[in-house]
PDB file of N, CA and C in Angstrom:
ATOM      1  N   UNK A   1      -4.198  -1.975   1.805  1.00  0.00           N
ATOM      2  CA  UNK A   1      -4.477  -0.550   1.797  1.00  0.00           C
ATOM      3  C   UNK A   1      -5.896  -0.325   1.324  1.00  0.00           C
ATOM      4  N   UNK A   2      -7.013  -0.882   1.741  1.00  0.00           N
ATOM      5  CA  UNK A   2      -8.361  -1.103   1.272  1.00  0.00           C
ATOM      6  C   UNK A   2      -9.195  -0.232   2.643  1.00  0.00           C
ATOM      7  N   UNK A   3      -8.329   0.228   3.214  1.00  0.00           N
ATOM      8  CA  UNK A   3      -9.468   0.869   4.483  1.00  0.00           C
ATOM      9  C   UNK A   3      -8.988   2.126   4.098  1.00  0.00           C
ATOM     10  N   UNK A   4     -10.146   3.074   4.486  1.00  0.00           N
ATOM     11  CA  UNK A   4     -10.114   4.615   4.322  1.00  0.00           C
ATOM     12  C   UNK A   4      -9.044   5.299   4.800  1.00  0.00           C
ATOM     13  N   UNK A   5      -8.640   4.988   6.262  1.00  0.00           N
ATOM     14  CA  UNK A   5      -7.881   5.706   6.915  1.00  0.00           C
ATOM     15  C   UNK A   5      -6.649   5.294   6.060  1.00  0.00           C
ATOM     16  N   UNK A   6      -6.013   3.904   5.562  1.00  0.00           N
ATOM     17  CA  UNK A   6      -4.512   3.892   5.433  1.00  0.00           C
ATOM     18  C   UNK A   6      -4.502   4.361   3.945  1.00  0.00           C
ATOM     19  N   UNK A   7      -5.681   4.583   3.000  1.00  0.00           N
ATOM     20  CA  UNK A   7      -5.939   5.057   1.831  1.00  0.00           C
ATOM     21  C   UNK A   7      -5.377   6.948   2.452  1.00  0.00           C
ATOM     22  N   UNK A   8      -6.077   7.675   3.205  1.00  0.00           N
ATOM     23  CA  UNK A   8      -5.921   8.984   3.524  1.00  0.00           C
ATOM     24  C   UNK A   8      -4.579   9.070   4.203  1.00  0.00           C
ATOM     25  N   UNK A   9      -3.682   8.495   4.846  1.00  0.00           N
ATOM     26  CA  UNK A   9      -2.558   8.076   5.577  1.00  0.00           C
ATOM     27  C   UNK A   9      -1.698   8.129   4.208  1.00  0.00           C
ATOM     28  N   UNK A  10      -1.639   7.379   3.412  1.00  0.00           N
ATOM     29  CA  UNK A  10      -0.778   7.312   2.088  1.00  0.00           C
ATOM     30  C   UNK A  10      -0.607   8.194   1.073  1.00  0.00           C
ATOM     31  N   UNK A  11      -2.035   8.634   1.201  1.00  0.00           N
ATOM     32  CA  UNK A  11      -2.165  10.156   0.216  1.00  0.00           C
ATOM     33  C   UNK A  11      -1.351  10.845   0.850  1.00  0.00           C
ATOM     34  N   UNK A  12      -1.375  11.374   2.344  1.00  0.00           N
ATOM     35  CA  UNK A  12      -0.619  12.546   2.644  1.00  0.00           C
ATOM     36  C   UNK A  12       0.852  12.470   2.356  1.00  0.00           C
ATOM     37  N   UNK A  13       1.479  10.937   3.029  1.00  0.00           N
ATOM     38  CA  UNK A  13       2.402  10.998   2.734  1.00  0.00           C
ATOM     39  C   UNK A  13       3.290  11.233   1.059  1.00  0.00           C
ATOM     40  N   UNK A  14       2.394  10.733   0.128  1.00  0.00           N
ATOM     41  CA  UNK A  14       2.660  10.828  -1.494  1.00  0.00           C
ATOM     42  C   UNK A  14       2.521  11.943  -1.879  1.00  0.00           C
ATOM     43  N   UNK A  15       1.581  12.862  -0.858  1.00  0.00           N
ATOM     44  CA  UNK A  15       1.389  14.105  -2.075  1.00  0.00           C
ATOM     45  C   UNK A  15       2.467  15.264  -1.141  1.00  0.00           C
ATOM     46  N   UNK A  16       3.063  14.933   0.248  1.00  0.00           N
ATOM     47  CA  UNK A  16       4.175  15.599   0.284  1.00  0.00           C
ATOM     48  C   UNK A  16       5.523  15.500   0.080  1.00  0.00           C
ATOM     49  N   UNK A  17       5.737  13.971  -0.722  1.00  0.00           N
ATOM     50  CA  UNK A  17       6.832  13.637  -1.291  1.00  0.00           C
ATOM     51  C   UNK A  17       6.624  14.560  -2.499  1.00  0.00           C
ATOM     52  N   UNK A  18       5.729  14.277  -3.267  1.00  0.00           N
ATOM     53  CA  UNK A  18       4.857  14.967  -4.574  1.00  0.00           C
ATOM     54  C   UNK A  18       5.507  16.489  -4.793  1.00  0.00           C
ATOM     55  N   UNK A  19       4.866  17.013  -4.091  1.00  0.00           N
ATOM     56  CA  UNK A  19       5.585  18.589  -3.405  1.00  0.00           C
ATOM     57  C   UNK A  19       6.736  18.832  -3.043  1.00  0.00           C
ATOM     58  N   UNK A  20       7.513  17.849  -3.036  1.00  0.00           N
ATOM     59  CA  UNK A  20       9.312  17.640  -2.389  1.00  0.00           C
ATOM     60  C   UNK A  20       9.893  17.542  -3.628  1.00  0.00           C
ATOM     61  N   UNK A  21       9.357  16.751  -4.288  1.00  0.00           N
ATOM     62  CA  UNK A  21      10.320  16.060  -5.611  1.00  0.00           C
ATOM     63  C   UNK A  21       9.632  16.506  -6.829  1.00  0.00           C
ATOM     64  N   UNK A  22       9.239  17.465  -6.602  1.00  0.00           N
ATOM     65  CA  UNK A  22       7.835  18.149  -7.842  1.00  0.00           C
ATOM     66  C   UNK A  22       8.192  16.657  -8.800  1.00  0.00           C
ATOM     67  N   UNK A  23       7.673  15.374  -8.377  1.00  0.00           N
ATOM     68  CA  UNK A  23       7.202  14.137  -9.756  1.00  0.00           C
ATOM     69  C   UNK A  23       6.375  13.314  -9.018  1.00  0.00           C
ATOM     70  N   UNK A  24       5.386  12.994  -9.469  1.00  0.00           N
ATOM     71  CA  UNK A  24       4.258  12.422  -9.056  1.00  0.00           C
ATOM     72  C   UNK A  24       4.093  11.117  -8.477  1.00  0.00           C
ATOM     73  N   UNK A  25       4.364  11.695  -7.726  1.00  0.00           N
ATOM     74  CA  UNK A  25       4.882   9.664  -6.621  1.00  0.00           C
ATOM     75  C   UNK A  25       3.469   9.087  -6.030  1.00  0.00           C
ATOM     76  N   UNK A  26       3.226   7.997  -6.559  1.00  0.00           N
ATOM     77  CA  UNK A  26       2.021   7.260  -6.606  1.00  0.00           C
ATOM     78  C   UNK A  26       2.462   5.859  -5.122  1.00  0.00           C
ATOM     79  N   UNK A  27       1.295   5.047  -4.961  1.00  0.00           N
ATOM     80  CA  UNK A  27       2.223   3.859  -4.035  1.00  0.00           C
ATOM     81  C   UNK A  27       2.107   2.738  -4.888  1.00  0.00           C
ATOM     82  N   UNK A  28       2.609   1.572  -3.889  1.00  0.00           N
ATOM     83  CA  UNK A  28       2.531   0.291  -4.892  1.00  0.00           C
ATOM     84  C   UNK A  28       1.619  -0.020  -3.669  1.00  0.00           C
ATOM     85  N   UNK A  29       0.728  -1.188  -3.217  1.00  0.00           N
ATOM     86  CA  UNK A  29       0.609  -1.809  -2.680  1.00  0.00           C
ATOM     87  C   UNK A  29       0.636  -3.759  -2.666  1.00  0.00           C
ATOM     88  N   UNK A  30       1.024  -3.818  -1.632  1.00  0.00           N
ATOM     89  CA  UNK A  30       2.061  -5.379  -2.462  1.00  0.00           C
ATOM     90  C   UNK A  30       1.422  -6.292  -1.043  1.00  0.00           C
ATOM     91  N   UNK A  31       0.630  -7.427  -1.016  1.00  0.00           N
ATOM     92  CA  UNK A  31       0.325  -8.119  -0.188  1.00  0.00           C
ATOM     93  C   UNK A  31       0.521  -9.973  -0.531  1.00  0.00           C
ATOM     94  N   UNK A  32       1.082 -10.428   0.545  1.00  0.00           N
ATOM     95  CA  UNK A  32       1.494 -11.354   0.568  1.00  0.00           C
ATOM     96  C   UNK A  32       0.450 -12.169   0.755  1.00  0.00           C
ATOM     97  N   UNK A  33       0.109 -13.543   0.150  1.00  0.00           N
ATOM     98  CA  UNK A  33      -1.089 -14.249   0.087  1.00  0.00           C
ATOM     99  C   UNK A  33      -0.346 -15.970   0.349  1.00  0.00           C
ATOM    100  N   UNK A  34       0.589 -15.584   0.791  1.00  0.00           N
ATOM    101  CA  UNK A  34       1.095 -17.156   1.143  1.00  0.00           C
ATOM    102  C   UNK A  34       0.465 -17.216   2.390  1.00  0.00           C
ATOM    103  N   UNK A  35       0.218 -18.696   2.733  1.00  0.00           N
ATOM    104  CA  UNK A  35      -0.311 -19.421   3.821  1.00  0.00           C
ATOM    105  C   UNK A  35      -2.232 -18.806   3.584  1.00  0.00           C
ATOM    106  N   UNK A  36      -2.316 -18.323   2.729  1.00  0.00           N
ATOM    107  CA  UNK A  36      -4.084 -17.870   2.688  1.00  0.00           C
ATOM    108  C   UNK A  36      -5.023 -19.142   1.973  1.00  0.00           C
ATOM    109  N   UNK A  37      -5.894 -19.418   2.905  1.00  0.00           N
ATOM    110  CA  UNK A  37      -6.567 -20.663   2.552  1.00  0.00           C
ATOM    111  C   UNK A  37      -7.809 -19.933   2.016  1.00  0.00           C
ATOM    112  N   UNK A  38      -8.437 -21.361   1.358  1.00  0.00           N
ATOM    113  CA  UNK A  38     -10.070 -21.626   0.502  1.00  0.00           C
ATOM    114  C   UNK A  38     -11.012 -21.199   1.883  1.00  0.00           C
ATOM    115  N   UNK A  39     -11.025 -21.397   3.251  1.00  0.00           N
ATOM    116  CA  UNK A  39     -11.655 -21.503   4.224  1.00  0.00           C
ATOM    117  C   UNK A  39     -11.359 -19.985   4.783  1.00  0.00           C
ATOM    118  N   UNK A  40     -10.498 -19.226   4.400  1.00  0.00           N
ATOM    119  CA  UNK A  40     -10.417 -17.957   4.781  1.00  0.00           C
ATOM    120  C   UNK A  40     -11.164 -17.150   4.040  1.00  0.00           C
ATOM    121  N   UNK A  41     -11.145 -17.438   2.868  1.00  0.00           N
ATOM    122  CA  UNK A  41     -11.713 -16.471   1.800  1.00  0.00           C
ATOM    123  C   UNK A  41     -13.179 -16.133   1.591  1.00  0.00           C
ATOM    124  N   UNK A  42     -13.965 -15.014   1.122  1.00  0.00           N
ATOM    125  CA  UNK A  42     -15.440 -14.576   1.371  1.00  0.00           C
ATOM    126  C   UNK A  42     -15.931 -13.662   0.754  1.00  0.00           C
ATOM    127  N   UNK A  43     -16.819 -13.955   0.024  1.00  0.00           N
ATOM    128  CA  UNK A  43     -17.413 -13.337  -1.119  1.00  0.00           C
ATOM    129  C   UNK A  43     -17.235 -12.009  -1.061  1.00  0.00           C
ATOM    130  N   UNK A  44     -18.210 -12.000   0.356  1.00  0.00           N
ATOM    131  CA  UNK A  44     -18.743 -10.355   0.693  1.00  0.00           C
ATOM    132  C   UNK A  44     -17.522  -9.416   1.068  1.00  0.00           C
ATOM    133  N   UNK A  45     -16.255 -10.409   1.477  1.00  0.00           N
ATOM    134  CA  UNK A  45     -15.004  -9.146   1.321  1.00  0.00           C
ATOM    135  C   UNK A  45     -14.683  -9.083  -0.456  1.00  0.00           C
ATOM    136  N   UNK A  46     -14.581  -9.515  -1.471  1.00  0.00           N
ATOM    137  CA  UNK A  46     -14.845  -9.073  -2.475  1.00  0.00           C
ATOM    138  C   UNK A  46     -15.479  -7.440  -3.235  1.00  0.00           C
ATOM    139  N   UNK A  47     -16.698  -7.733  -2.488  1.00  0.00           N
ATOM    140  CA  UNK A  47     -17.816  -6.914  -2.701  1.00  0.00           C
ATOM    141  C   UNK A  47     -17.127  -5.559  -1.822  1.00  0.00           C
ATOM    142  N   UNK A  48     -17.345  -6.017  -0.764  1.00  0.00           N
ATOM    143  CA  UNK A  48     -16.441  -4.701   0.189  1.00  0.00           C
ATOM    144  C   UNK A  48     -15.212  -4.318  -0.353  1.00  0.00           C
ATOM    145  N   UNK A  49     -13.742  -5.076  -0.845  1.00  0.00           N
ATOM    146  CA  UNK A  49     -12.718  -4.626  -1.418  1.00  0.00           C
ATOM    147  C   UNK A  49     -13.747  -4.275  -2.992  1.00  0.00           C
ATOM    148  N   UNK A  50     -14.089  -4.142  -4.056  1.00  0.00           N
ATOM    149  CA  UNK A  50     -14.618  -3.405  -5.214  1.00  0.00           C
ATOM    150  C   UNK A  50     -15.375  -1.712  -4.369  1.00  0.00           C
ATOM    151  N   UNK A  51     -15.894  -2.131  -3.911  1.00  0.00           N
ATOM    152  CA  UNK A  51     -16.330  -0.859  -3.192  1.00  0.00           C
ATOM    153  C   UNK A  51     -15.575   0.302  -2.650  1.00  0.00           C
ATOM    154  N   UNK A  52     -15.222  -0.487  -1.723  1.00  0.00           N
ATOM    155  CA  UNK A  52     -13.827   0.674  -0.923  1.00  0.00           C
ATOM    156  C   UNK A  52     -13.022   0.977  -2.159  1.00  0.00           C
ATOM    157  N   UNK A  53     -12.688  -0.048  -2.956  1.00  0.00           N
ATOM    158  CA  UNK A  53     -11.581   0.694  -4.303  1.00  0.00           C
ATOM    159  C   UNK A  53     -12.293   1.761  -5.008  1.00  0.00           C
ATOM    160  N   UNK A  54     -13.298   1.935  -5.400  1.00  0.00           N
ATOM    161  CA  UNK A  54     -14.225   2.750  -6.036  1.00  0.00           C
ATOM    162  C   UNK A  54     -14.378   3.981  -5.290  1.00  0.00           C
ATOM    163  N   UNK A  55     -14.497   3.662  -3.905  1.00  0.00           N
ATOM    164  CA  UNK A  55     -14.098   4.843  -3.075  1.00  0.00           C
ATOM    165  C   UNK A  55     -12.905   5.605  -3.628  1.00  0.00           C
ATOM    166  N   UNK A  56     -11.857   5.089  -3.001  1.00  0.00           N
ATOM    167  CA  UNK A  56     -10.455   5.438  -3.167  1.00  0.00           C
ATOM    168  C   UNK A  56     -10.307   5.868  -4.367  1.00  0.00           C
ATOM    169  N   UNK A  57     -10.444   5.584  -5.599  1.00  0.00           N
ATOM    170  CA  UNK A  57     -10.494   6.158  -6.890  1.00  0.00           C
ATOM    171  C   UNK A  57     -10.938   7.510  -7.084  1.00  0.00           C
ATOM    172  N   UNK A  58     -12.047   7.976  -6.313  1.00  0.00           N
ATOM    173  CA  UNK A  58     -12.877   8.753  -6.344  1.00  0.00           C
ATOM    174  C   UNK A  58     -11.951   9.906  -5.521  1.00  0.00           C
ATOM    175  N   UNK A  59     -11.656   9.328  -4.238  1.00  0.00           N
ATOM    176  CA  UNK A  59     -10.764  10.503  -3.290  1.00  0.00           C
ATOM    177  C   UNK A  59      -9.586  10.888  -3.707  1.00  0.00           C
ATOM    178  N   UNK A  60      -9.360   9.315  -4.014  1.00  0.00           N
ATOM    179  CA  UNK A  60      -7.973   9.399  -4.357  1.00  0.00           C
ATOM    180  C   UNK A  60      -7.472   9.492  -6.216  1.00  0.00           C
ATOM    181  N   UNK A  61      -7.590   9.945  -6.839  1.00  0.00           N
ATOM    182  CA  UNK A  61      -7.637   8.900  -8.315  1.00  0.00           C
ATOM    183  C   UNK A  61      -5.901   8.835  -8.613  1.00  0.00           C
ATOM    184  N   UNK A  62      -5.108   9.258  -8.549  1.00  0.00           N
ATOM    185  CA  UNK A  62      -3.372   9.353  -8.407  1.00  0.00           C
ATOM    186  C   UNK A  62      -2.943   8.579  -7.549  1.00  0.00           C
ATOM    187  N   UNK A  63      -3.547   8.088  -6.564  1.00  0.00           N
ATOM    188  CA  UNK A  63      -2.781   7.017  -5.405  1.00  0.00           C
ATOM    189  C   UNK A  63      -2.178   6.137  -5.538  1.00  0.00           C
ATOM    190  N   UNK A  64      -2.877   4.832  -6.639  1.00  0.00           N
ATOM    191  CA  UNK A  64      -2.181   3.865  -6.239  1.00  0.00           C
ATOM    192  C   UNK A  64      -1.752   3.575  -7.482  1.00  0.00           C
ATOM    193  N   UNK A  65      -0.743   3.300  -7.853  1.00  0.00           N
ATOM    194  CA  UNK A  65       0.536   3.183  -9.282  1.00  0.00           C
ATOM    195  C   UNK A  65      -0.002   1.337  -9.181  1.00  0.00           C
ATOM    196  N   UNK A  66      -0.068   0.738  -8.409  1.00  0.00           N
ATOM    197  CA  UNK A  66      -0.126  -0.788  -9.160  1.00  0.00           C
ATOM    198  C   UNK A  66      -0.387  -1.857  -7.588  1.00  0.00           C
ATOM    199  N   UNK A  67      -1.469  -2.859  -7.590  1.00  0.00           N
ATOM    200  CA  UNK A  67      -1.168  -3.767  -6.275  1.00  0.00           C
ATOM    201  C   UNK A  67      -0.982  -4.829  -6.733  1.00  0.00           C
ATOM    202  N   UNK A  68       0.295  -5.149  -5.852  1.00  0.00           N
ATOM    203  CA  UNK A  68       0.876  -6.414  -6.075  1.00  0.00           C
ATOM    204  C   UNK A  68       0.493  -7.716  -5.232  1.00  0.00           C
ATOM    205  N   UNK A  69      -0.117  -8.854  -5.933  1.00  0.00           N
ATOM    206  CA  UNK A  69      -0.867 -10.169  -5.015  1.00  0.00           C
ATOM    207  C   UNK A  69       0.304 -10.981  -5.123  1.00  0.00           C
ATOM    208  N   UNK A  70       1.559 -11.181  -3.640  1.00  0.00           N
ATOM    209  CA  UNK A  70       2.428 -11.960  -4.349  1.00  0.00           C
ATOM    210  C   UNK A  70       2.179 -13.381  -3.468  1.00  0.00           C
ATOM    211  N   UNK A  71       2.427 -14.993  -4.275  1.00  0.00           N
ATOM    212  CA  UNK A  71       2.370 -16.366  -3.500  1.00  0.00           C
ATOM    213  C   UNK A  71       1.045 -16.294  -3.617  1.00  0.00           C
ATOM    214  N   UNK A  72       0.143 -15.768  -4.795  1.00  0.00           N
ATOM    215  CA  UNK A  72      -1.359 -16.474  -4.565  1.00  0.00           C
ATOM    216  C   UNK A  72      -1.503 -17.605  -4.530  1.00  0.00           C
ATOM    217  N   UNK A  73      -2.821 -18.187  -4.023  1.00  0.00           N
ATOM    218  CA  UNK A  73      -3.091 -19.954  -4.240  1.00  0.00           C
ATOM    219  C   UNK A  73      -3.484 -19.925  -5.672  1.00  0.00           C
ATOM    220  N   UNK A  74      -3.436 -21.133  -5.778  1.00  0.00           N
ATOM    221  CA  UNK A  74      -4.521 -21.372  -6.558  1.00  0.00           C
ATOM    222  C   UNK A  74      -5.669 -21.158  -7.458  1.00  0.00           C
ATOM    223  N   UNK A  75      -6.658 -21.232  -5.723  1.00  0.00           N
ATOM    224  CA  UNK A  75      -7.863 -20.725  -5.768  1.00  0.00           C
ATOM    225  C   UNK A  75      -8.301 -19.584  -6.180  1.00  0.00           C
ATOM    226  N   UNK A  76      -7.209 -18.552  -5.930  1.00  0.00           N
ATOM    227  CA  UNK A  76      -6.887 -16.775  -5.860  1.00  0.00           C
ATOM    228  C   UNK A  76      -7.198 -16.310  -7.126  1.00  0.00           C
ATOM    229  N   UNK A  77      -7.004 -17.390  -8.595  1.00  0.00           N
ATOM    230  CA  UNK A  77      -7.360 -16.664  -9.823  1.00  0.00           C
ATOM    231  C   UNK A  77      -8.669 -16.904  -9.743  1.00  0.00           C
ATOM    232  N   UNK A  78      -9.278 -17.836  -9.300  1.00  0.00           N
ATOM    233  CA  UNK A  78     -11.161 -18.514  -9.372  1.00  0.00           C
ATOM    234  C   UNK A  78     -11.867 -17.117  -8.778  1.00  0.00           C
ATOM    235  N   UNK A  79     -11.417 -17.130  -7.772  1.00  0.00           N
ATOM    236  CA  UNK A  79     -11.850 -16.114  -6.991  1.00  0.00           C
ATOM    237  C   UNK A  79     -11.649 -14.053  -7.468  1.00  0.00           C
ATOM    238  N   UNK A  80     -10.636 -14.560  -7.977  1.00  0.00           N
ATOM    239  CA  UNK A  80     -10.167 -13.316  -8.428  1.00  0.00           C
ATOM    240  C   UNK A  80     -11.434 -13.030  -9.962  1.00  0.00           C
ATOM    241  N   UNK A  81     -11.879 -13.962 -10.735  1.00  0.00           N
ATOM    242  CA  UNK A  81     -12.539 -14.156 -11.504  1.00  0.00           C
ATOM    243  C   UNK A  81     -13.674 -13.400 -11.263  1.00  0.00           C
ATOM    244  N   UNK A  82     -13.906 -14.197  -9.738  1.00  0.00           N
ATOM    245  CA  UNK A  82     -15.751 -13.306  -9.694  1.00  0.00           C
ATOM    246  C   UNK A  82     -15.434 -12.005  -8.654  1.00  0.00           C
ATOM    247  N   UNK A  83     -14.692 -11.895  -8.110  1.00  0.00           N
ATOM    248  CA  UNK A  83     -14.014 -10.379  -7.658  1.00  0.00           C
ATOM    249  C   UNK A  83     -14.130  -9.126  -8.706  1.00  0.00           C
ATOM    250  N   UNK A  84     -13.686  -9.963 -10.265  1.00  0.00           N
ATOM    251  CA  UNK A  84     -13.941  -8.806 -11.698  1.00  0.00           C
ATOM    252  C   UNK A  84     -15.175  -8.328 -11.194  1.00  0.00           C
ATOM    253  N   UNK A  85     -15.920  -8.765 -11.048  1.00  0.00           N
ATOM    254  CA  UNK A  85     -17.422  -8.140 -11.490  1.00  0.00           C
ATOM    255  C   UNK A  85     -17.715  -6.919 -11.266  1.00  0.00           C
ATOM    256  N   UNK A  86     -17.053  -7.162  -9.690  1.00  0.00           N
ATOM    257  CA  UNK A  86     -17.434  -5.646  -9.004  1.00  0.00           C
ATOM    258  C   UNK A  86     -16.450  -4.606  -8.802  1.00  0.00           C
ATOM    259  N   UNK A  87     -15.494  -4.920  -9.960  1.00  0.00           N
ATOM    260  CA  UNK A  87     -14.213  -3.924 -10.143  1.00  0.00           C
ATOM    261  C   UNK A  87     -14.430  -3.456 -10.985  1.00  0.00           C
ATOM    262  N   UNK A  88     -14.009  -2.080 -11.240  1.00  0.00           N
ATOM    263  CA  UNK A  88     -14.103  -1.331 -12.267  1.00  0.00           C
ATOM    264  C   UNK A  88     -12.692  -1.528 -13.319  1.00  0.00           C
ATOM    265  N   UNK A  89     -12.348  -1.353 -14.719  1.00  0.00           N
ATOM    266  CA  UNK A  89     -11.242  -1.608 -15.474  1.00  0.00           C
ATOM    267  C   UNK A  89     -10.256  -1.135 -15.345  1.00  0.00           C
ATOM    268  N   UNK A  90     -10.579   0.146 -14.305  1.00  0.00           N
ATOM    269  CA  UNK A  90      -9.348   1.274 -14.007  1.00  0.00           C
ATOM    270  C   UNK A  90      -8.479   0.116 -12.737  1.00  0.00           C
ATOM    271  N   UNK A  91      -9.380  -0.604 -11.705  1.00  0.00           N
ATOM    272  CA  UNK A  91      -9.132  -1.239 -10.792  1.00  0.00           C
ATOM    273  C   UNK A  91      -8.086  -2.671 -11.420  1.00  0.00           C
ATOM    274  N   UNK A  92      -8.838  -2.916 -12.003  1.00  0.00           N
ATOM    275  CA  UNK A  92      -8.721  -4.278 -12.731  1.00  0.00           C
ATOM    276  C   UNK A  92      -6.821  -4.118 -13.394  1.00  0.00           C
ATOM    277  N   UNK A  93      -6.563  -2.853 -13.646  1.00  0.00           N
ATOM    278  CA  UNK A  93      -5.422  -2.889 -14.951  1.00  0.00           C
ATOM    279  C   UNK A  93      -4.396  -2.387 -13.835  1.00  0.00           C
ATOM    280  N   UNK A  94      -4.852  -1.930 -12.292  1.00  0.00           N
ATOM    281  CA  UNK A  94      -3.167  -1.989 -11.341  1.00  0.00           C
ATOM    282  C   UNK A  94      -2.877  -3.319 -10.882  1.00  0.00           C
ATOM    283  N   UNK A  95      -4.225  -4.153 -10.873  1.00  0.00           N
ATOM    284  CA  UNK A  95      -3.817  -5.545 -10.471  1.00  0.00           C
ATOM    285  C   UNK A  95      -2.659  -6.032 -10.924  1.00  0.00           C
ATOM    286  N   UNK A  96      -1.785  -7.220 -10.047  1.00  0.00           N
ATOM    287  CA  UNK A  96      -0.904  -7.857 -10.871  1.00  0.00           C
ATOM    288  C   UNK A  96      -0.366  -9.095  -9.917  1.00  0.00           C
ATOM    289  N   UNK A  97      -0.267 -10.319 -10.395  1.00  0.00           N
ATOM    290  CA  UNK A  97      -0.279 -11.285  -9.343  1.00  0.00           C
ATOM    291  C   UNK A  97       1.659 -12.099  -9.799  1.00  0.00           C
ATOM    292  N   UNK A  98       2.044 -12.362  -8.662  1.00  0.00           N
ATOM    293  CA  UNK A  98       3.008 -13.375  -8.590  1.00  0.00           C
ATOM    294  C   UNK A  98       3.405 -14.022  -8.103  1.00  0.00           C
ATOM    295  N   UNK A  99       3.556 -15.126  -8.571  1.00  0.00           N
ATOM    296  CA  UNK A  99       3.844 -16.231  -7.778  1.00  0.00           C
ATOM    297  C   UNK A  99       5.165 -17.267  -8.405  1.00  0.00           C
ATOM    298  N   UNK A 100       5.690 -17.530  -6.933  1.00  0.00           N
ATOM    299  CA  UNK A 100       6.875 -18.075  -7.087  1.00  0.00           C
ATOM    300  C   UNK A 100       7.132 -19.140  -5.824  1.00  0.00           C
TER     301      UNK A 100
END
């Protein structure tokens, strides 16, 4: 949920549940990272996912309740490491990874 449109797509739908159930229904977003290799992975989408989130914060700041990284590799915390940089703490604290 890192592109504009499914960021504006999700809002509508949350904020007319929102208005249905007068209680503040946020999303989860939950992506599966099994089968994701070292040879797939790339800095500059990093840089682009911190960005677009910073976006979304901004349009959105109620949207997203928590994203879930589930079956990371490995590699996924290394990477996830220098991904911090260009996240902000608000970004940083829906993160949440599992693996099983």
């Amino acid at each position: 949920m890192r592109n504009h449109f499914d960021a504006a797509a999700a809002f509508i739908r949350c904020d007319a549940e929102t208005r249905r159930s007068h209680t503040l229904i946020k999303m989860v977003s939950v992506i599966d990272m099994a089968h994701t290799t070292i040879s797939g992975a790339d800095r500059r989408f990093f840089a682009i996912l911190g960005e677009s989130g910073r976006l979304s914060d901004t349009a959105y700041p109620q949207l997203l309740s928590r994203s879930v990284m589930l079956h990371p590799p490995s590699f996924m915390y290394a990477m996830f490491s220098l991904a911090k940089v260009f996240m902000s703490k608000k970004q940083l604290d829906k993160q949440a990874f599992v693996s099983h």
